[in-house]
PDB file of N, CA and C in Angstrom:
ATOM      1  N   UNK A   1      13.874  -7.002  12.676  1.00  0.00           N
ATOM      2  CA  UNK A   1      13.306  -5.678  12.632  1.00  0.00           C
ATOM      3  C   UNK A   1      11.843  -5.773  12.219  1.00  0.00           C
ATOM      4  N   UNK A   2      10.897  -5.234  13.217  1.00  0.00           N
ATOM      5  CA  UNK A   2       9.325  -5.270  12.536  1.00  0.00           C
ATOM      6  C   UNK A   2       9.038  -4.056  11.956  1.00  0.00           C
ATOM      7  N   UNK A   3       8.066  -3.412  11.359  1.00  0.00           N
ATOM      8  CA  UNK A   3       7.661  -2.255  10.356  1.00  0.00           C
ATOM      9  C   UNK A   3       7.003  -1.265  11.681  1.00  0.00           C
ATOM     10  N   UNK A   4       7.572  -0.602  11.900  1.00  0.00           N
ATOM     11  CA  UNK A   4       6.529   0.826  12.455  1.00  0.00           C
ATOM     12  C   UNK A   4       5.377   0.973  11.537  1.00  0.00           C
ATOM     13  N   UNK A   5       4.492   1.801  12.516  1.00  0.00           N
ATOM     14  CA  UNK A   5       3.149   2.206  11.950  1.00  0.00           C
ATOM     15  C   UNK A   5       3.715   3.385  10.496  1.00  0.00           C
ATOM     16  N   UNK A   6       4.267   4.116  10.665  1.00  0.00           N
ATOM     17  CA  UNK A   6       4.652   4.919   9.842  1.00  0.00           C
ATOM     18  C   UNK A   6       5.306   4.594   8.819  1.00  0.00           C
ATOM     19  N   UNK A   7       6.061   3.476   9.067  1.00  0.00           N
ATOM     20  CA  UNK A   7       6.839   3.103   7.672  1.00  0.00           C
ATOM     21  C   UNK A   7       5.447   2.236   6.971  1.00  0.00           C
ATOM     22  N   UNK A   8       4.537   1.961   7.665  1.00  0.00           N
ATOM     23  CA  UNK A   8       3.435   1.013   7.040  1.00  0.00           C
ATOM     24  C   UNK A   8       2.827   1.915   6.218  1.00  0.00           C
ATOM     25  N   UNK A   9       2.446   3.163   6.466  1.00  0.00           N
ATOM     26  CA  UNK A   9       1.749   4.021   6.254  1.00  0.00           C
ATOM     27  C   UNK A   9       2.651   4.923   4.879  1.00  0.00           C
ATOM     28  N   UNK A  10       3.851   4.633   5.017  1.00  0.00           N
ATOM     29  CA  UNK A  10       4.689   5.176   4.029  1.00  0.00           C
ATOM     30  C   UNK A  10       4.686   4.373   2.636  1.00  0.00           C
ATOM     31  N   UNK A  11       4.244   3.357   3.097  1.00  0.00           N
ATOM     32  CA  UNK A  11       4.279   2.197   2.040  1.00  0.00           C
ATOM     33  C   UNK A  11       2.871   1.967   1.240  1.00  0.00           C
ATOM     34  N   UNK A  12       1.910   2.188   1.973  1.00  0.00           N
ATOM     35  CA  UNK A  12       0.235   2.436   1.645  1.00  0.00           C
ATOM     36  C   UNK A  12       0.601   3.746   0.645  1.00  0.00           C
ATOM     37  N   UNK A  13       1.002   4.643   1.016  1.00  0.00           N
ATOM     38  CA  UNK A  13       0.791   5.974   0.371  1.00  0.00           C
ATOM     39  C   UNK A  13       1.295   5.614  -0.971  1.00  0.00           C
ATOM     40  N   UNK A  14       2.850   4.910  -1.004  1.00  0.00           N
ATOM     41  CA  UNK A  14       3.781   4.545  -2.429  1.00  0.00           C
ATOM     42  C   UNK A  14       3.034   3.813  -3.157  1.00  0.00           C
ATOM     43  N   UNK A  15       2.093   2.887  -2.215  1.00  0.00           N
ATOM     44  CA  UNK A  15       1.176   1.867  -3.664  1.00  0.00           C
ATOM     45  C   UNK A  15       0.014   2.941  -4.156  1.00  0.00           C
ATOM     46  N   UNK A  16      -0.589   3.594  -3.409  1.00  0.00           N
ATOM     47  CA  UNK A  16      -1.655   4.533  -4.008  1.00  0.00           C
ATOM     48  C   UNK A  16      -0.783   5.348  -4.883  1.00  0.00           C
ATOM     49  N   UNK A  17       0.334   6.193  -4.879  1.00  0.00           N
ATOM     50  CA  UNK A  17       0.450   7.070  -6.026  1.00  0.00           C
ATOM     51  C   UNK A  17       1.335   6.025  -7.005  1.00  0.00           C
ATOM     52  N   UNK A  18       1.474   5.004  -6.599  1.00  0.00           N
ATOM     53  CA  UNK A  18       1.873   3.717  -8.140  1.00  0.00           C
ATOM     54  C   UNK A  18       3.328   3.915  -7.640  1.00  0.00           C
ATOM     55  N   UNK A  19       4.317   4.660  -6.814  1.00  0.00           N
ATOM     56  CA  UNK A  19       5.859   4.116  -6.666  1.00  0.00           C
ATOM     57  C   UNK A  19       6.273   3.226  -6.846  1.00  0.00           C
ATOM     58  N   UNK A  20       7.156   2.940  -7.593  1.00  0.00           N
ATOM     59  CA  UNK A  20       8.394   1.462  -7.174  1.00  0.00           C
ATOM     60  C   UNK A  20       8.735   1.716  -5.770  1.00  0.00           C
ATOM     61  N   UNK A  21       8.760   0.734  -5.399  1.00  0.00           N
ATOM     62  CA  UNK A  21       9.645   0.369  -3.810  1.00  0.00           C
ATOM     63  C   UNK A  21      11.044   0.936  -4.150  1.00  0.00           C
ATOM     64  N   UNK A  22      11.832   1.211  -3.399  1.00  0.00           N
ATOM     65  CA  UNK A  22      13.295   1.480  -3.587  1.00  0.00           C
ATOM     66  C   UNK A  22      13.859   0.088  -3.614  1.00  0.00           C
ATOM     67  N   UNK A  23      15.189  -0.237  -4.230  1.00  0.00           N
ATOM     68  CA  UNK A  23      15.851  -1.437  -4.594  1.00  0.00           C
ATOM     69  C   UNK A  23      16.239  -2.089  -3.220  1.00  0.00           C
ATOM     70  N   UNK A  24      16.807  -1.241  -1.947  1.00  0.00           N
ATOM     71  CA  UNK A  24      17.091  -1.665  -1.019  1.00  0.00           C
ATOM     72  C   UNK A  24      15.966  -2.102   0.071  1.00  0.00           C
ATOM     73  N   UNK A  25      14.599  -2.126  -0.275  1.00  0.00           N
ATOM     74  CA  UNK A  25      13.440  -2.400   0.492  1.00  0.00           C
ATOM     75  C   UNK A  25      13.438  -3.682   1.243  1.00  0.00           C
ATOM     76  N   UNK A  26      13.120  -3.568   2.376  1.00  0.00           N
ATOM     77  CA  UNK A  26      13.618  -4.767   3.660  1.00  0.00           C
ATOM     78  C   UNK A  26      12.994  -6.111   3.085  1.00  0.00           C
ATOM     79  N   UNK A  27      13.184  -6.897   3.683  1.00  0.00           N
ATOM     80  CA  UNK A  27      12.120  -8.062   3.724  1.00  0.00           C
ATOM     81  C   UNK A  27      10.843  -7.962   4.086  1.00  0.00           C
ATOM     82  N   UNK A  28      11.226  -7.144   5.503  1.00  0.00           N
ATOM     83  CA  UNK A  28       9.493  -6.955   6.279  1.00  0.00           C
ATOM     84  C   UNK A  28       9.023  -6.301   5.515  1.00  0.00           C
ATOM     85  N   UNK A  29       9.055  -5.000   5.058  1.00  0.00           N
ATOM     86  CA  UNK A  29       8.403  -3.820   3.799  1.00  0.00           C
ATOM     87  C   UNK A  29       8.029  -4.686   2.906  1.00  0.00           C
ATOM     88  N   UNK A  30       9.025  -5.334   2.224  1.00  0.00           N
ATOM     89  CA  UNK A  30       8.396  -5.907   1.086  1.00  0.00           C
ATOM     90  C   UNK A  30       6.997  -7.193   1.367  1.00  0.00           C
ATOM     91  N   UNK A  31       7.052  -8.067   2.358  1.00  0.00           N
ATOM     92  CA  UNK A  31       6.015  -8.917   2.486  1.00  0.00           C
ATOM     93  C   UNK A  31       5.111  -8.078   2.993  1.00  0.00           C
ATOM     94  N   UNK A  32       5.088  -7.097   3.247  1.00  0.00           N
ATOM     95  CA  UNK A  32       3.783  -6.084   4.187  1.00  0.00           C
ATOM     96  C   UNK A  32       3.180  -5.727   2.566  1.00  0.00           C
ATOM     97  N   UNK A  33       4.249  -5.115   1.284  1.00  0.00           N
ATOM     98  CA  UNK A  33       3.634  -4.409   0.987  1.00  0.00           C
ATOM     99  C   UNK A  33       3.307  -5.486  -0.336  1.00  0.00           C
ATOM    100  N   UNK A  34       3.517  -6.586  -0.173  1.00  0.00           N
ATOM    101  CA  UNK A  34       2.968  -7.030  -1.225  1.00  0.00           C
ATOM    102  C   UNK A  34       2.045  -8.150  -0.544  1.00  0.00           C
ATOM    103  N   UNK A  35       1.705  -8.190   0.340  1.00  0.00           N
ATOM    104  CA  UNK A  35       0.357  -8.552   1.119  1.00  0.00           C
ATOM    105  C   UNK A  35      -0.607  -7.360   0.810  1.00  0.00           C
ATOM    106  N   UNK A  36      -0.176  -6.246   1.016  1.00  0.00           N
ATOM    107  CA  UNK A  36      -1.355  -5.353   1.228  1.00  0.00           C
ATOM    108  C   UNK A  36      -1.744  -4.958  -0.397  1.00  0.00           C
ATOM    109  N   UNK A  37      -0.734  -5.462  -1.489  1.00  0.00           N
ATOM    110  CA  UNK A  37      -1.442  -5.133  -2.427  1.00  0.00           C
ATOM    111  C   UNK A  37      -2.553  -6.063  -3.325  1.00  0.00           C
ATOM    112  N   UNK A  38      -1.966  -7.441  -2.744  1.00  0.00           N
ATOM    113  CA  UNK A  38      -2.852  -8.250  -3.476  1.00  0.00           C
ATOM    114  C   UNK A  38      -4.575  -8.409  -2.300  1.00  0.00           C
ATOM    115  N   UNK A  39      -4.291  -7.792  -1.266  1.00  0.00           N
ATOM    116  CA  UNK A  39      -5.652  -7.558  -0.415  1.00  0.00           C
ATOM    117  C   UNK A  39      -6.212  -6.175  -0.645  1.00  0.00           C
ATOM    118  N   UNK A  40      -5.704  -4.918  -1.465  1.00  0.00           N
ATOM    119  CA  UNK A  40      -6.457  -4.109  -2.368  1.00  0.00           C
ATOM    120  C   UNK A  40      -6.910  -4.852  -3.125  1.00  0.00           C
ATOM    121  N   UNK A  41      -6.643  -5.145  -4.078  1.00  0.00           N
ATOM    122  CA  UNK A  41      -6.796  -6.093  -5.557  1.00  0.00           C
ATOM    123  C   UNK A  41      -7.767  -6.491  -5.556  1.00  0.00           C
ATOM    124  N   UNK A  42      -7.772  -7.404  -4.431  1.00  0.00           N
ATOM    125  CA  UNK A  42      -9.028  -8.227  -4.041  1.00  0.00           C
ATOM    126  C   UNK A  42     -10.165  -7.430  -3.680  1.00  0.00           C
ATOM    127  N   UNK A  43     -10.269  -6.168  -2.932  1.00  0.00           N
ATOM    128  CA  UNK A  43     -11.213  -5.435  -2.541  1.00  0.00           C
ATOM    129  C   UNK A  43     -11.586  -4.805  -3.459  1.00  0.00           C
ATOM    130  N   UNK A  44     -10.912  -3.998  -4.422  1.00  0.00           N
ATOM    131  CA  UNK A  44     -11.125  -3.574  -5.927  1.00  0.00           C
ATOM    132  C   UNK A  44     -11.865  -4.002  -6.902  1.00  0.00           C
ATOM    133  N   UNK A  45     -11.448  -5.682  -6.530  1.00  0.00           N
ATOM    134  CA  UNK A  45     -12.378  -6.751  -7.609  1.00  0.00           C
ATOM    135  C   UNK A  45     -13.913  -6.928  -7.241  1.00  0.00           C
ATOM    136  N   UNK A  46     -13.698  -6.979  -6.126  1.00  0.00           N
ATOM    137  CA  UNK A  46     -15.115  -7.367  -5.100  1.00  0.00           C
ATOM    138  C   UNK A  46     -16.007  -5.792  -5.454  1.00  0.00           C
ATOM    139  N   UNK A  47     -15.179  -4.568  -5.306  1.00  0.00           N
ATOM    140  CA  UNK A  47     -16.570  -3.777  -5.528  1.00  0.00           C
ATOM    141  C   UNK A  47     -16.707  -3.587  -6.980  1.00  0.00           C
ATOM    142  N   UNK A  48     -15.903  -3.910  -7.861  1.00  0.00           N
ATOM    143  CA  UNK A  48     -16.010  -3.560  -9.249  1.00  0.00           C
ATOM    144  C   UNK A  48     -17.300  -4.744  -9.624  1.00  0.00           C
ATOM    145  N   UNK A  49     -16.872  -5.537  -9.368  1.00  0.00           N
ATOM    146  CA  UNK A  49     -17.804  -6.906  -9.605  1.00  0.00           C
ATOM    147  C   UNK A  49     -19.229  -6.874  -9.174  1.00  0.00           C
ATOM    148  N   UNK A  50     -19.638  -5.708  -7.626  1.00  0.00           N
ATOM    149  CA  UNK A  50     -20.303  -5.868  -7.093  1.00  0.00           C
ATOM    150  C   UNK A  50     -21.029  -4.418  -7.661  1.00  0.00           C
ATOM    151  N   UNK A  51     -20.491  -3.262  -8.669  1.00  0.00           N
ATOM    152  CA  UNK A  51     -20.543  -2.279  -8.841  1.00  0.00           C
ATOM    153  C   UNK A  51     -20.838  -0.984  -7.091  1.00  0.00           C
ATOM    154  N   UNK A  52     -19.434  -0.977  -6.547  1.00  0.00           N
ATOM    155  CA  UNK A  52     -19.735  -0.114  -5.191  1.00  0.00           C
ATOM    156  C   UNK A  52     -18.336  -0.043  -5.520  1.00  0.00           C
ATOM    157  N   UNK A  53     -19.030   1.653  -5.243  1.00  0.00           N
ATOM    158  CA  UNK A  53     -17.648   2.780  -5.215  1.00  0.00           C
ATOM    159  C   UNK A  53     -16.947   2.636  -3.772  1.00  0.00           C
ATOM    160  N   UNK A  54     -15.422   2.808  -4.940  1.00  0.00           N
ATOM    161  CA  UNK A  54     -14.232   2.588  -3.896  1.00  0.00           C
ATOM    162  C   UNK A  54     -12.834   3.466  -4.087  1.00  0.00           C
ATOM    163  N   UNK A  55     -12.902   4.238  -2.671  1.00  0.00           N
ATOM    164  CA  UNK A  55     -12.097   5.244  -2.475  1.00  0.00           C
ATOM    165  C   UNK A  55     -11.362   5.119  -1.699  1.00  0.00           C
ATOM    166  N   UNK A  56      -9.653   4.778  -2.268  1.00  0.00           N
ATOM    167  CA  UNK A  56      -8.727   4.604  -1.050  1.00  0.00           C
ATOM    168  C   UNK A  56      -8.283   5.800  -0.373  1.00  0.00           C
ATOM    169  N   UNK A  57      -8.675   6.080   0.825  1.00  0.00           N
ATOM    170  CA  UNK A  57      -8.150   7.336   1.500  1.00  0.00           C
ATOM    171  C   UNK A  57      -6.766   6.957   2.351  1.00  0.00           C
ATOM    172  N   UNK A  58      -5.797   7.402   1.641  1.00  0.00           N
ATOM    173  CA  UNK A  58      -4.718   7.305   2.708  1.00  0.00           C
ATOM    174  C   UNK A  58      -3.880   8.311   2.645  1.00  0.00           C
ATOM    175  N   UNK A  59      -3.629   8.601   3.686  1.00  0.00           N
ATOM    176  CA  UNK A  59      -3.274  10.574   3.385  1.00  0.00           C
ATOM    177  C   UNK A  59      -2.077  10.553   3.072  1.00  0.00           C
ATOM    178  N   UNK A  60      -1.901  11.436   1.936  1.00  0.00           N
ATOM    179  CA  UNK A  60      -1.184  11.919   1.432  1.00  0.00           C
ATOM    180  C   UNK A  60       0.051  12.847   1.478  1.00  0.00           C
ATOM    181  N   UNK A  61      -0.239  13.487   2.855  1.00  0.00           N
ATOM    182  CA  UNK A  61       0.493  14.135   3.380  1.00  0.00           C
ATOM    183  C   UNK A  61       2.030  13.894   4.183  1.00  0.00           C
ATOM    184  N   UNK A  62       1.793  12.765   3.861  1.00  0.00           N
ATOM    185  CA  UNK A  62       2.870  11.754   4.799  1.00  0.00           C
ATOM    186  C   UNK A  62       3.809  11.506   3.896  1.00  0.00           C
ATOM    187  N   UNK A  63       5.291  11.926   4.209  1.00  0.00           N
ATOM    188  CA  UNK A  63       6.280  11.970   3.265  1.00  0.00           C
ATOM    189  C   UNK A  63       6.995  10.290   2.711  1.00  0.00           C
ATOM    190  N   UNK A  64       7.384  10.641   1.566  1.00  0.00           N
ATOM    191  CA  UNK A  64       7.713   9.170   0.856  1.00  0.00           C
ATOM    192  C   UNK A  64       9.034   8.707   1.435  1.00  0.00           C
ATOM    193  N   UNK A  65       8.615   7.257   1.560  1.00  0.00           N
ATOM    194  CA  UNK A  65      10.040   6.410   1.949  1.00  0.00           C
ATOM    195  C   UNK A  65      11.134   6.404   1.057  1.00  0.00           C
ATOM    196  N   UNK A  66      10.897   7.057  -0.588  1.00  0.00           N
ATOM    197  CA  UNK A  66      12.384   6.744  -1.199  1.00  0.00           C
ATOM    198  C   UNK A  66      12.183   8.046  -2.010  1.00  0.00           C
TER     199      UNK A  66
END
């Protein structure tokens, strides 16, 4: 099973408002979403370090996976 755009997008939204993953979270979800958090992290560090403002826009409007 690969991740739809939407479940990707469901998963972006859960790390911006800080969610736990649900307990039953796939394999694919989980390596997507813990790729994509340690490549925030990294972008976070880079502008903090570099002092440049950083605003994750990922809309919000998009209902939660758990």
């Amino acid at each position: 099973m690969t991740l739809g755009s939407e479940e990707m997008i469901k998963i972006m939204v859960g790390i911006q408002n800080g969610v736990e993953p649900p307990e039953d979270e796939s394999d694919e979800a989980r390596v997507f979403r813990e790729g994509l958090e340690t490549e925030m992290a990294a972008v976070q560090e880079y502008a903090d370090d570099n002092g440049l403002p950083l605003v994750w826009e990922i809309p919000a409007e998009i209902p939660m996976p758990w």
